[in-house]
Protein backbone atom coordinates (compact mmCIF):
# COMPACT_ATOMS: atom_id res chain seq x y z
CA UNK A 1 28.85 -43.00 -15.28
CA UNK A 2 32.24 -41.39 -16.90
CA UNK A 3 30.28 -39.89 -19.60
CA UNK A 4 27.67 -38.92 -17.53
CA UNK A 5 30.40 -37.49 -15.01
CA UNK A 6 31.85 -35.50 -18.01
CA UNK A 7 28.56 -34.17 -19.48
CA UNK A 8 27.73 -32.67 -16.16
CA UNK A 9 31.28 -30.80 -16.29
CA UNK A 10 31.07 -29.63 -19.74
CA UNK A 11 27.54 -28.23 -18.28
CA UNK A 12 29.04 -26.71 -15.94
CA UNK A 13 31.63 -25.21 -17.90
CA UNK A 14 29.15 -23.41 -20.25
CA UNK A 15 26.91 -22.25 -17.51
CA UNK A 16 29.94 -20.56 -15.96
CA UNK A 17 30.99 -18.87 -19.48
CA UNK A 18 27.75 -17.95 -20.33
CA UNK A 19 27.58 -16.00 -16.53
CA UNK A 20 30.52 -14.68 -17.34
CA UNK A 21 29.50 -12.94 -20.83
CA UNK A 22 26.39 -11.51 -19.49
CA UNK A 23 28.62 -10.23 -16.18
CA UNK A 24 30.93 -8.83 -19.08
CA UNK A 25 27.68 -7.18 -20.92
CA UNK A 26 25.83 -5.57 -18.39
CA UNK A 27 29.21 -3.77 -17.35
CA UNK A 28 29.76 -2.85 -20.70
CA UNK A 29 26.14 -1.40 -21.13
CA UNK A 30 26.80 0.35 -17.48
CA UNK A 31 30.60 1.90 -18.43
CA UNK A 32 28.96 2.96 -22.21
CA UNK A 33 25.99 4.40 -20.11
CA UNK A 34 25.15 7.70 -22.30
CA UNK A 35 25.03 5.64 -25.17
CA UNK A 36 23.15 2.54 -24.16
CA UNK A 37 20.52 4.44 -21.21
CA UNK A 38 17.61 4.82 -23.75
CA UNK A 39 17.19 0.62 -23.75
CA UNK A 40 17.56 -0.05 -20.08
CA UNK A 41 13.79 0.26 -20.01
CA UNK A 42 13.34 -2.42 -21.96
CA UNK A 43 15.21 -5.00 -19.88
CA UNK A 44 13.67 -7.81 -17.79
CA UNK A 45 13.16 -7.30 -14.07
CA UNK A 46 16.63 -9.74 -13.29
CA UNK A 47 18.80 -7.52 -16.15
CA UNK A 48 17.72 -4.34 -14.68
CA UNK A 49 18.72 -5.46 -11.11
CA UNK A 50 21.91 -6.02 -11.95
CA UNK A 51 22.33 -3.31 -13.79
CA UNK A 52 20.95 -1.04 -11.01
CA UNK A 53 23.26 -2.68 -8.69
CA UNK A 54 26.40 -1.98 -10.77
CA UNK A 55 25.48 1.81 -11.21
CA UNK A 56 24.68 1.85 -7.89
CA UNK A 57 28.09 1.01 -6.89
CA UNK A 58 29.56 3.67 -9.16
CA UNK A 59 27.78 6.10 -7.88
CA UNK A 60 26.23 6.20 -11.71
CA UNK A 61 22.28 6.51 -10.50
CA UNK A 62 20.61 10.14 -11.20
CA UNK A 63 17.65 11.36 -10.83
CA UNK A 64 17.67 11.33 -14.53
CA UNK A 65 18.06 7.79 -14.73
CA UNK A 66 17.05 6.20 -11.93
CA UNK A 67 13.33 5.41 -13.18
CA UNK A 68 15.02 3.05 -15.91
CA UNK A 69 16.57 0.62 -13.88
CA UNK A 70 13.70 0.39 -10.84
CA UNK A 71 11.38 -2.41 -11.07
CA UNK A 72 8.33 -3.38 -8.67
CA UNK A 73 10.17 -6.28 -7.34
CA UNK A 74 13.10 -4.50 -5.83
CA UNK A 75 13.76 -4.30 -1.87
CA UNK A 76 17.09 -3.30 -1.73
CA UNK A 77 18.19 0.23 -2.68
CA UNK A 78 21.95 2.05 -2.09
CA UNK A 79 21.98 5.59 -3.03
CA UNK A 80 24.88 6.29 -0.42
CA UNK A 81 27.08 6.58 -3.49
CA UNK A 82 24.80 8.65 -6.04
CA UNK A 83 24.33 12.19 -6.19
CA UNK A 84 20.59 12.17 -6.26
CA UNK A 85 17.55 14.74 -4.77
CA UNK A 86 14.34 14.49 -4.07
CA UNK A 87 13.02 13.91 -7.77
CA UNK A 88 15.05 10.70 -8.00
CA UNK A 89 12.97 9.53 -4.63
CA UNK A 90 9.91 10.04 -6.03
CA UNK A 91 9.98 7.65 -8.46
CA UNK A 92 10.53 4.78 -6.31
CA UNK A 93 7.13 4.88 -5.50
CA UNK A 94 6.98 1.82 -8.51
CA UNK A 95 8.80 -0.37 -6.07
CA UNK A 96 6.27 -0.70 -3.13
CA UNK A 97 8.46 -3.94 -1.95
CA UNK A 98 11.10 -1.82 -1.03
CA UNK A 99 12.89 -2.86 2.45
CA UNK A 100 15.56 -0.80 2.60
CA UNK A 101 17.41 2.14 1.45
CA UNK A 102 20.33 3.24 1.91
CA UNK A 103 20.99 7.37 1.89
CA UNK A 104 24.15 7.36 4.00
CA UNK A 105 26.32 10.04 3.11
CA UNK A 106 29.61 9.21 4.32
CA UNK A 107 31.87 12.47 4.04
CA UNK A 108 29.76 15.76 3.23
CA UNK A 109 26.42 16.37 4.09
CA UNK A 110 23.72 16.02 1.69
CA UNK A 111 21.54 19.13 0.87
CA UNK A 112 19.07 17.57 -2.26
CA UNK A 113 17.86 14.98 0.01
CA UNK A 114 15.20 16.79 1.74
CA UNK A 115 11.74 15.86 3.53
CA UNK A 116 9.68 16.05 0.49
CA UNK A 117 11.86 13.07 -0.89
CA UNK A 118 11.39 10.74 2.36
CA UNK A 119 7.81 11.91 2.42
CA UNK A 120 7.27 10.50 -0.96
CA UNK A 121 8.98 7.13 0.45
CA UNK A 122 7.26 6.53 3.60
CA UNK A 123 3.96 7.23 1.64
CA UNK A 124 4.82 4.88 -1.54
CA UNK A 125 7.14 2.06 0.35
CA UNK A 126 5.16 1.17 3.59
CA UNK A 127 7.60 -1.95 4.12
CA UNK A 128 10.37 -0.37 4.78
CA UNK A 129 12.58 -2.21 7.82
CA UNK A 130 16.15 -0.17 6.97
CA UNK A 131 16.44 3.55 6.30
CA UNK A 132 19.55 4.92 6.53
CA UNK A 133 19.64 9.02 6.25
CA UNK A 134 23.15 10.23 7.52
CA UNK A 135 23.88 13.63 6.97
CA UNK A 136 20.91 14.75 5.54
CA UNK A 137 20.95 17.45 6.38
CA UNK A 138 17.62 18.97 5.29
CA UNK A 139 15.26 16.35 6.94
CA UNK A 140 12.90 17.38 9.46
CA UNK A 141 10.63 16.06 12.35
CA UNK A 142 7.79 15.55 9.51
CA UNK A 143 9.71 12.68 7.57
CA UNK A 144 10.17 11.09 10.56
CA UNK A 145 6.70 10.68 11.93
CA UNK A 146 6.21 10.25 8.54
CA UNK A 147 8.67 6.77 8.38
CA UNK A 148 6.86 6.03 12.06
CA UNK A 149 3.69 5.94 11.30
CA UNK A 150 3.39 4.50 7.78
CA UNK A 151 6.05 2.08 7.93
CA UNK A 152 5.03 0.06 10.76
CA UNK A 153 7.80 -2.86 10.72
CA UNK A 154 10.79 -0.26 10.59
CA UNK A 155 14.04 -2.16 12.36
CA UNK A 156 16.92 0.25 11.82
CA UNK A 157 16.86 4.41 11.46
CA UNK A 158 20.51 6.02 10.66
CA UNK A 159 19.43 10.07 10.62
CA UNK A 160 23.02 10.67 12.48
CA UNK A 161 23.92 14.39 11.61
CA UNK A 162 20.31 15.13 10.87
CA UNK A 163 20.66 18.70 12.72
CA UNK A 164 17.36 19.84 12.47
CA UNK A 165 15.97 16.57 14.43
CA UNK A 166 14.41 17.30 17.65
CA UNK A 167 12.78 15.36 20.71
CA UNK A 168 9.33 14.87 18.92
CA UNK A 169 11.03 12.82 15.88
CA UNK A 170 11.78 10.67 19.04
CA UNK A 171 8.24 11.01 20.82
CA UNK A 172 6.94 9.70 17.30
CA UNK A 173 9.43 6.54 17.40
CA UNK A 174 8.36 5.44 21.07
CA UNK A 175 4.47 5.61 20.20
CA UNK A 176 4.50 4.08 16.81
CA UNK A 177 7.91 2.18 15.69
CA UNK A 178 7.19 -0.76 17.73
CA UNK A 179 9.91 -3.14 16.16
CA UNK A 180 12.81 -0.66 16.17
CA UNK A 181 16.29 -2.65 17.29
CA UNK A 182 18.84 0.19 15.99
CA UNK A 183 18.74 4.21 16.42
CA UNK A 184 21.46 6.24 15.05
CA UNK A 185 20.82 9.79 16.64
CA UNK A 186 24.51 10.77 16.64
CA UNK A 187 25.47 14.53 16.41
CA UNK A 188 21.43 15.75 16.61
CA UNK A 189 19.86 18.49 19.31
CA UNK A 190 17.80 15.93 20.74
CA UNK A 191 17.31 16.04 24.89
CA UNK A 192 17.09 13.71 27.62
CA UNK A 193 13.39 14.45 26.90
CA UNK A 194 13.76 12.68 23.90
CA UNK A 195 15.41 9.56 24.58
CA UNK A 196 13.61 8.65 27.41
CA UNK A 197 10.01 8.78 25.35
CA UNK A 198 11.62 6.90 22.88
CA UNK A 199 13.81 4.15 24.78
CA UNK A 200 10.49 3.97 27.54
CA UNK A 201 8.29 3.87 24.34
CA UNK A 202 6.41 1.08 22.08
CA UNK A 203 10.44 -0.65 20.85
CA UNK A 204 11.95 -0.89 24.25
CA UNK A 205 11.68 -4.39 24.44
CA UNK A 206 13.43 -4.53 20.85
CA UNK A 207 15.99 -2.30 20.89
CA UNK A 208 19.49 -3.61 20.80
CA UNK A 209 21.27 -0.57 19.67
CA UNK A 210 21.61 3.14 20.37
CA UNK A 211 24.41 5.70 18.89
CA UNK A 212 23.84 9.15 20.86
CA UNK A 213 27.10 10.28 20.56
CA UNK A 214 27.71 13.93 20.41
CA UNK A 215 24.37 14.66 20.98
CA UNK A 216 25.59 17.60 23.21
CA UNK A 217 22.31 18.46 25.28
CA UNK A 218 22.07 14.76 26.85
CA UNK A 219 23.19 13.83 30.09
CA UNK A 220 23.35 11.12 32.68
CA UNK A 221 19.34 11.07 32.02
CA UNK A 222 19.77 9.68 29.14
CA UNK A 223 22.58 6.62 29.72
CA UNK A 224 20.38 5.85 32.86
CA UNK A 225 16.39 5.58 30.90
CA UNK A 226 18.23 3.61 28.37
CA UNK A 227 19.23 1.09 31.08
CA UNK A 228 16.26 1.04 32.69
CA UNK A 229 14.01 0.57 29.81
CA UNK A 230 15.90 -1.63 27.25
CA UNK A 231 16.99 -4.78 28.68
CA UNK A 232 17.85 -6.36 25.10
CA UNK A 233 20.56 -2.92 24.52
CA UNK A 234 23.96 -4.20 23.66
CA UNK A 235 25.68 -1.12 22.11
CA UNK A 236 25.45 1.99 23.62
CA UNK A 237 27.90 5.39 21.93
CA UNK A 238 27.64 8.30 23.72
CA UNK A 239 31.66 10.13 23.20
CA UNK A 240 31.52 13.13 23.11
CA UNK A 241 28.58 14.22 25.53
CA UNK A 242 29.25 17.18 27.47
CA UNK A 243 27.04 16.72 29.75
CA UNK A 244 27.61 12.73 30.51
CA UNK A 245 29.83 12.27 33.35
CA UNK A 246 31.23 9.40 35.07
CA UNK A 247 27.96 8.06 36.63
CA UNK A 248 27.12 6.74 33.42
CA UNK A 249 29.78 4.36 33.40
CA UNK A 250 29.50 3.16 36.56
CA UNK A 251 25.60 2.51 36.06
CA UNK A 252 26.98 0.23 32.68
CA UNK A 253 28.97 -0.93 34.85
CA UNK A 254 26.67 -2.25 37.89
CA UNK A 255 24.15 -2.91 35.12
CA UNK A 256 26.93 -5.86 33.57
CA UNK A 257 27.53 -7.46 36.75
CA UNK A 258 26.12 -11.07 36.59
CA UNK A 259 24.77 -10.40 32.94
CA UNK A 260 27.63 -9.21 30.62
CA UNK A 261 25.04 -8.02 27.84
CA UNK A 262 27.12 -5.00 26.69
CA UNK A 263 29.25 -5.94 23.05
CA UNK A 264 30.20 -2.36 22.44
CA UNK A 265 30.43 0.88 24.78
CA UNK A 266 31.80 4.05 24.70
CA UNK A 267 32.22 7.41 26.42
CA UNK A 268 34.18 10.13 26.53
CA UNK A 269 34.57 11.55 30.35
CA UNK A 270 35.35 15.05 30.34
């Protein structure tokens, strides 16, 4: 049993050293990247994954590169780092397992990432659950019917700061995005209109989540269909809304007595 007992160490040992050198060469290949790019094609599918992963990270992905390191078996993507546009999107139509993707941008709005690129995803990766589109700046009503109506099991939609949104990316949501549990509409020129054709629509039973904050138009309207119509919502953000006055928090309010199903609130009374 003692040898046994030490064979099964030494294993152990030499699986974790041999983890380590191919940790040690695939960052090697990713920090040496103009040199080594040209054979990234020629990895297997479980190389290239890491590989994409690491240069992911770095922000190294472009749309010169991108097509080296995607693979048909991928389904997670995060481009919130990369400086990509639209041509690096349209060649992740060879990974139709995609779940989700992640185009956040966190500080400055992004200008290359327009509808034409999430056209080309909702059209190539129909499983999408997660897209996350932040700042984009340049995305219209178009990709978003788009995402609603070819990606039927989509869960979570970040277009926060997506200023050229408007109620009928919203009237698209509540007739077709039956699944939806979390809406980012922060800082769009959506109305009351809006959320209450998407909070009364198809996901109202689902969603858990809504960030309207600084959407400037809304008003009590809003705070009020979203309690009416969601009974699973847990996080509500609407700071900085004009137009939202204290009513709102005393509907959240009444609406917690006896039931306490609010994690995270917040307002801004003016």
């Amino acid at each position: 049993m003692a040898g046994a007992s030490s064979a099964c160490v030494g294993g152990w040992s030499n699986c974790a050293t041999v983890t380590s050198l191919l940790q040690r060469s695939l960052e090697s290949v990713v920090v040496n990247l103009p040199v080594c790019s040209d054979s990234l094609e020629c990895l297997p599918t479980n190389l290239k994954g890491k590989c994409l992963y690491l240069m992911c990270k770095r922000g190294l992905i472009t749309d010169d590169n991108i097509k080296k390191v995607l693979h048909d078996k991928l389904k997670v993507l995060d481009l919130s780092e990369c400086d990509i546009t639209d041509a690096a999107l349209e060649q992740v139509h060879i990974c139709p397992q995609l779940r989700k993707i992640d185009l956040n941008s966190a500080k400055h709005n992004r200008v290359n990432i327009t509808t034409t690129g999430v056209l080309s995803l909702a059209h190539h990766c129909p499983y999408l659950q997660i897209v996350y589109l932040r700042r984009c700046e340049n995305v219209t009503d178009e990709a978003i019917i788009s995402l609603s109506t070819s990606c039927k099991h989509l869960r979570e939609l970040n277009v926060g700061g997506c200023c050229q949104l408007t109620d009928v990316s919203l009237i698209a949501l509540g007739q077709n995005s039956k699944y939806l549990t979390c809406v980012n509409l922060s800082r769009t020129n959506v109305t009351d209109e809006g959320i209450l054709r998407l909070v009364s629509g198809c996901c109202s039973q689902n969603l858990k989540e809504l960030h309207i904050d600084s959407c400037k138009s809304l008003t009590d309207m809003s705070v009020e269909a979203v309690l009416s119509y969601c009974p699973q919502i847990s996080i509500l953000l609407f700071h900085g809304c004009p137009k939202i006055t204290d009513e709102s928090r005393q509907a959240i309010a009444d609406s917690m007595q006896g039931q306490k199903r609010m994690k995270q609130v917040t307002w801004t009374i003016y």
